[in-house]
C-alpha atoms as a PDB file:
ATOM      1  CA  UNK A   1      19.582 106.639 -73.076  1.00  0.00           C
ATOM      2  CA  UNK A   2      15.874 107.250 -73.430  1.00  0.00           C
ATOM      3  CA  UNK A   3      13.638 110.315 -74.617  1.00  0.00           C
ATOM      4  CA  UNK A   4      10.012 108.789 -75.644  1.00  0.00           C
ATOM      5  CA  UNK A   5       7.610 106.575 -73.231  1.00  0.00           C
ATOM      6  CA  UNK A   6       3.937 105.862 -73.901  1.00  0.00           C
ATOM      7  CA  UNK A   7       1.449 104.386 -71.733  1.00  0.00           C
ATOM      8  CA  UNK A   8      -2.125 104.345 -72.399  1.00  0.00           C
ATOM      9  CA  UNK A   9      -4.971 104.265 -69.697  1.00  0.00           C
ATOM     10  CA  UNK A  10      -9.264 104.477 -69.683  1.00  0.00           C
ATOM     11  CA  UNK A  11     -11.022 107.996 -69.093  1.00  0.00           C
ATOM     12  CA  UNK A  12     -12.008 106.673 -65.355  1.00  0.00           C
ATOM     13  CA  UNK A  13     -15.666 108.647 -64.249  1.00  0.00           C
ATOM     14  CA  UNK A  14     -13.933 110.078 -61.778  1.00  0.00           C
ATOM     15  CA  UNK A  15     -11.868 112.270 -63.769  1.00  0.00           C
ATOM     16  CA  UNK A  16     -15.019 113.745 -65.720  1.00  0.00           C
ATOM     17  CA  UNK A  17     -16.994 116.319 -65.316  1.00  0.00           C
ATOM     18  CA  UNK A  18     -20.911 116.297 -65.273  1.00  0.00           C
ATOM     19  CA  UNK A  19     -21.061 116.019 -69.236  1.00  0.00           C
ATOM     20  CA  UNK A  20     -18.809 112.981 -68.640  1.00  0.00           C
ATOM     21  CA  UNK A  21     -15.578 114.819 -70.559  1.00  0.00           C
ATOM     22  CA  UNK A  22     -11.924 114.415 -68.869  1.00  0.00           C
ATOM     23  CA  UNK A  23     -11.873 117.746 -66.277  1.00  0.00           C
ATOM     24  CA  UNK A  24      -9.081 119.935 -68.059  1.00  0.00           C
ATOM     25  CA  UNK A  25      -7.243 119.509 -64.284  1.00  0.00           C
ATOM     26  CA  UNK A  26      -6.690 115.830 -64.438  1.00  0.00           C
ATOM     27  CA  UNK A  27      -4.259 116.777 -67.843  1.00  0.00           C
ATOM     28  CA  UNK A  28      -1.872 117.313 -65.406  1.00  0.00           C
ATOM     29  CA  UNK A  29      -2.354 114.452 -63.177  1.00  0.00           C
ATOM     30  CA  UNK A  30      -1.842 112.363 -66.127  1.00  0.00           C
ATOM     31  CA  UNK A  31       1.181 114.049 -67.631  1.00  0.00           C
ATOM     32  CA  UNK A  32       2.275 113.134 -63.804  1.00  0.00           C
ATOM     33  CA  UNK A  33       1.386 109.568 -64.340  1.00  0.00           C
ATOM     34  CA  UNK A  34       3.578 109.124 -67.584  1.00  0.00           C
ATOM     35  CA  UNK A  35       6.401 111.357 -66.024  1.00  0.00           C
ATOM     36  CA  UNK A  36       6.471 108.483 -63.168  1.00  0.00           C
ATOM     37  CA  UNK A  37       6.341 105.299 -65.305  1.00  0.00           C
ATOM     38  CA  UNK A  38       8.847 106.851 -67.724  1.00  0.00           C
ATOM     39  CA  UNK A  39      11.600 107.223 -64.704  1.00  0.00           C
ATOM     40  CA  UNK A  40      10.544 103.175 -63.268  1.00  0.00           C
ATOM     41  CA  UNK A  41      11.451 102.325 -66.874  1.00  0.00           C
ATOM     42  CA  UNK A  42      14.734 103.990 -66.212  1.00  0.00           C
ATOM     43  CA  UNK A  43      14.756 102.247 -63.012  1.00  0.00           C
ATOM     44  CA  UNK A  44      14.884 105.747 -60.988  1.00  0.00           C
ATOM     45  CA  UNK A  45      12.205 107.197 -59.000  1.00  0.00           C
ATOM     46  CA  UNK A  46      11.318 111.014 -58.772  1.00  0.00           C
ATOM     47  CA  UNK A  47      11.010 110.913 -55.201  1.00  0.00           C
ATOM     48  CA  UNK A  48      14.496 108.322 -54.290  1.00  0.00           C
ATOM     49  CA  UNK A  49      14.675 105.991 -51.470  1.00  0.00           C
ATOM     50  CA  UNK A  50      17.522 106.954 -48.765  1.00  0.00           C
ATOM     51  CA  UNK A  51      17.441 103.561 -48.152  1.00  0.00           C
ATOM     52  CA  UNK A  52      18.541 102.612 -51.271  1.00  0.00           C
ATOM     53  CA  UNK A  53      20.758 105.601 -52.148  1.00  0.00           C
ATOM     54  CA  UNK A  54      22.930 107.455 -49.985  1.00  0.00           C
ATOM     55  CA  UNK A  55      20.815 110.333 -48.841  1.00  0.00           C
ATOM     56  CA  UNK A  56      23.569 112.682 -49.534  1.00  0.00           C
ATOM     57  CA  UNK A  57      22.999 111.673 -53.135  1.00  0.00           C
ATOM     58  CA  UNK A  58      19.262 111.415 -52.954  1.00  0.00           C
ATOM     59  CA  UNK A  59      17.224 114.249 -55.700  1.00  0.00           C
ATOM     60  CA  UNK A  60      13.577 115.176 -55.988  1.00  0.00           C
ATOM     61  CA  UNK A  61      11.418 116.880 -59.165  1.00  0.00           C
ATOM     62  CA  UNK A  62       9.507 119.513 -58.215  1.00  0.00           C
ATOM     63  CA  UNK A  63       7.609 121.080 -61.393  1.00  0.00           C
ATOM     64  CA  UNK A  64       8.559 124.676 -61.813  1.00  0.00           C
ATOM     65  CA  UNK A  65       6.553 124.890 -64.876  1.00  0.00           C
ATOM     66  CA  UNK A  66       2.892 123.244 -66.151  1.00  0.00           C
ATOM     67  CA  UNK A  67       1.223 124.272 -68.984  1.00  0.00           C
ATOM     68  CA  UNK A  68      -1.630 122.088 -71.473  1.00  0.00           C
ATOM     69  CA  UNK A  69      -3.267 123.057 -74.767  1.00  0.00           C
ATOM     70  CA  UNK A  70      -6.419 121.437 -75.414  1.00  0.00           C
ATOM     71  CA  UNK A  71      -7.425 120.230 -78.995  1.00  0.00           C
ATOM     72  CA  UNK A  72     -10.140 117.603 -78.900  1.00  0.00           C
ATOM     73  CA  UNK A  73     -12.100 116.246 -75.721  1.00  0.00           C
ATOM     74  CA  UNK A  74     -11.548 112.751 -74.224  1.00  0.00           C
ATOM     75  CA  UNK A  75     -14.734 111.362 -72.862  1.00  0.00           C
ATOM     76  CA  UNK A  76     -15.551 108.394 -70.291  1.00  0.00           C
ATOM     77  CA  UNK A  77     -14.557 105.061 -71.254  1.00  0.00           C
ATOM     78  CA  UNK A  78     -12.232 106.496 -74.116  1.00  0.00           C
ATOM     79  CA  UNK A  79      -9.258 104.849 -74.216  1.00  0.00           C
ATOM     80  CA  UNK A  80      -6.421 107.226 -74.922  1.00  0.00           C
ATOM     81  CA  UNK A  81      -2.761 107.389 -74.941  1.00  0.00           C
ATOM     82  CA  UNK A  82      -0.131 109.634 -73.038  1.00  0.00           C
ATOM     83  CA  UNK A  83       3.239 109.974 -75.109  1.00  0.00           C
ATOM     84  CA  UNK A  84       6.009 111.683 -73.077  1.00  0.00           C
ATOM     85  CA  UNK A  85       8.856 112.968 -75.183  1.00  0.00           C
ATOM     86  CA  UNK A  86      11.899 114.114 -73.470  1.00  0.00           C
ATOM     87  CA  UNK A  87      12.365 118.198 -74.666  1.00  0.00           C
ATOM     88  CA  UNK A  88      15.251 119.330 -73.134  1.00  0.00           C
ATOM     89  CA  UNK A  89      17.871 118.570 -70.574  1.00  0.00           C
ATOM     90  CA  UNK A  90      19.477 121.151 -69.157  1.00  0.00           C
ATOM     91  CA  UNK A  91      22.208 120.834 -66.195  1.00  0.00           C
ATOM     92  CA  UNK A  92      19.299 121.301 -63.449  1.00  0.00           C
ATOM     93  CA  UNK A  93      16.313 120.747 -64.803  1.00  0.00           C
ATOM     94  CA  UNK A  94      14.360 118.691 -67.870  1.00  0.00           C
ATOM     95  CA  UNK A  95      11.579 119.343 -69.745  1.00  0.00           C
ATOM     96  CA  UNK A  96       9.009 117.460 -71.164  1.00  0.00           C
ATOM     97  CA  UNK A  97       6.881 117.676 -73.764  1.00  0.00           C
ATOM     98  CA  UNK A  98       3.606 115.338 -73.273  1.00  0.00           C
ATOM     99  CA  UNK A  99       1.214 114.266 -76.399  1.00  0.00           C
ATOM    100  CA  UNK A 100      -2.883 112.577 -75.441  1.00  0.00           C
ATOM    101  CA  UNK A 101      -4.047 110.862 -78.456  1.00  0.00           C
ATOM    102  CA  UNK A 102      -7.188 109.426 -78.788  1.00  0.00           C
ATOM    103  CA  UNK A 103      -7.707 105.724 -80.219  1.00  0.00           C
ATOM    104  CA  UNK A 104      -8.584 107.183 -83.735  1.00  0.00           C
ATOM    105  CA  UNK A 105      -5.096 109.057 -83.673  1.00  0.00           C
ATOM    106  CA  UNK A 106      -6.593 112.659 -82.880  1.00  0.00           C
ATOM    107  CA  UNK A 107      -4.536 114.707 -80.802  1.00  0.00           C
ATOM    108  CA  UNK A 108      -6.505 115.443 -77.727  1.00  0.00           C
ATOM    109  CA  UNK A 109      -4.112 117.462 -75.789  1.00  0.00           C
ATOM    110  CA  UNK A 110      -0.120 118.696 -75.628  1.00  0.00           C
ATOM    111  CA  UNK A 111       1.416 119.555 -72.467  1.00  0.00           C
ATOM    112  CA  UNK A 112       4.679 120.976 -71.344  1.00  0.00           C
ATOM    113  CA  UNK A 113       6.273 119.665 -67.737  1.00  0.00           C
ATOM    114  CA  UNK A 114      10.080 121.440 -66.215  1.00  0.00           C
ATOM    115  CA  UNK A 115      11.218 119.642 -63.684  1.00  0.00           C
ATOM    116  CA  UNK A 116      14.076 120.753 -61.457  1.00  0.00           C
ATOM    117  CA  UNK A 117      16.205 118.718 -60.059  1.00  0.00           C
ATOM    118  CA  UNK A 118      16.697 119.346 -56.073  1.00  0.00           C
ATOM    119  CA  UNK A 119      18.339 118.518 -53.028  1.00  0.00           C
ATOM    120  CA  UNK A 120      17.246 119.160 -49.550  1.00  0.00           C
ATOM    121  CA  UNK A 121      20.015 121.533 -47.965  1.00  0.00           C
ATOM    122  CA  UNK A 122      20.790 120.036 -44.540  1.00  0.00           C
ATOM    123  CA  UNK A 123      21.962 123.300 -42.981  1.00  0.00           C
ATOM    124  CA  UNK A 124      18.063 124.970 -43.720  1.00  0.00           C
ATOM    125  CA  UNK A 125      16.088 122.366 -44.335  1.00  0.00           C
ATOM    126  CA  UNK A 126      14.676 123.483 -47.630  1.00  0.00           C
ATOM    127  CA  UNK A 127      15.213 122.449 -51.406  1.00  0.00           C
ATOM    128  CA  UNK A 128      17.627 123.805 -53.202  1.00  0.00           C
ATOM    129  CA  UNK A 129      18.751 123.262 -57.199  1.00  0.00           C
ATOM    130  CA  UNK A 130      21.096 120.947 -58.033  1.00  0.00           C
ATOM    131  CA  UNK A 131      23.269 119.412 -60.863  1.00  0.00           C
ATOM    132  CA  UNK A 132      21.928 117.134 -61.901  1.00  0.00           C
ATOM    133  CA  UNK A 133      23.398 113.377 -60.824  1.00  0.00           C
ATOM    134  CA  UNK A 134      25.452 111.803 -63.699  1.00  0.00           C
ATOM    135  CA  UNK A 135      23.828 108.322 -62.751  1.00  0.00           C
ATOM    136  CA  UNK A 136      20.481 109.961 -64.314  1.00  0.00           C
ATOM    137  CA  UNK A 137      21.850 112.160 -67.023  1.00  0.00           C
ATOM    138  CA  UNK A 138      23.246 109.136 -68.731  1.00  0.00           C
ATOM    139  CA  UNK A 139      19.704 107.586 -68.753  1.00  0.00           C
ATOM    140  CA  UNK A 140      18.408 111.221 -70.585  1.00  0.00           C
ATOM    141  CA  UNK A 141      18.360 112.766 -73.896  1.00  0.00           C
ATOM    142  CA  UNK A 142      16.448 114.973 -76.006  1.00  0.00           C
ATOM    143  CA  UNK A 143      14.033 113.852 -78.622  1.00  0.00           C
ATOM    144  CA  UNK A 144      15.137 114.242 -82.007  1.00  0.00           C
ATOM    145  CA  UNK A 145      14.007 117.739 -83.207  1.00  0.00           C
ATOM    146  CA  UNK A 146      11.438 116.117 -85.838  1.00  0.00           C
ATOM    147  CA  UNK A 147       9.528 114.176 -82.842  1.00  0.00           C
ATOM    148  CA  UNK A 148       9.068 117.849 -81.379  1.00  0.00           C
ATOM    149  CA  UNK A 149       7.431 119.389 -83.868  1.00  0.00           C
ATOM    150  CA  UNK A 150       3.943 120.527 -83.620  1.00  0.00           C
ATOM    151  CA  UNK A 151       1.130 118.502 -84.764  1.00  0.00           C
END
């Protein structure tokens, strides 16, 4: 079972604005990006392969819920890293709690990320919530309360 996953990553000019500081919108792109690696070091996939899983059985993540605090600016060319801490896991969705610290150990940022878990109903088409699988729950679990205390 896992709740914590770091990666770190280089403020790319793109993702700046004209005074060359990270664009407050690419906070969430990132808290994506750690979201993503975090569930290939589980070995799943928030969008799963029907090839690979019987599509009866197959989930997604849609966020239902985004929300960042800013503390302290990252700039182009910083090197920085995301720290995704697992908040809560409830029986349809999870939530996540993502840190950005800066090389020096400054908080830059803290994010919060729900994700439900959802299954496309064949009779409409569209998603609906779901329980979800047992194959994933037993890869999730909360960070200890300590970890998810404010910094």
């Amino acid at each position: 079972m896992s709740y914590r996953h770091t990666i770190s990553d280089r403020v790319q000019f793109a993702d700046t604005d004209m005074a060359g500081i990270v664009h407050f919108s690419n906070f969430f792109r990132y808290m994506e990006r750690v979201e993503h690696d975090f569930f290939r070091l589980l070995e799943l996939s928030i969008r799963e392969d029907p090839a690979k899983i019987p599509a009866e059985e197959c989930v997604g993540w849609p966020r239902v819920h985004a929300s960042c605090d800013y503390r302290a600016p990252l700039f182009f060319e910083e090197v920085f890293t995301m720290e995704l801490l697992v908040e809560e896991v409830r029986t349809k969705t999870v939530r996540y709690l993502v840190r950005f610290w800066k090389a020096d150990g400054t908080l830059s940022a803290e994010g919060h990320l729900v994700a439900a878990c959802v299954r496309r109903d064949k009779a409409t088409g569209k998603m609906k919530a779901v329980e979800i699988p047992a194959r994933i729950l037993a890869k999730l679990e909360a960070a200890p309360a300590e970890m998810l205390q404010s910094v």
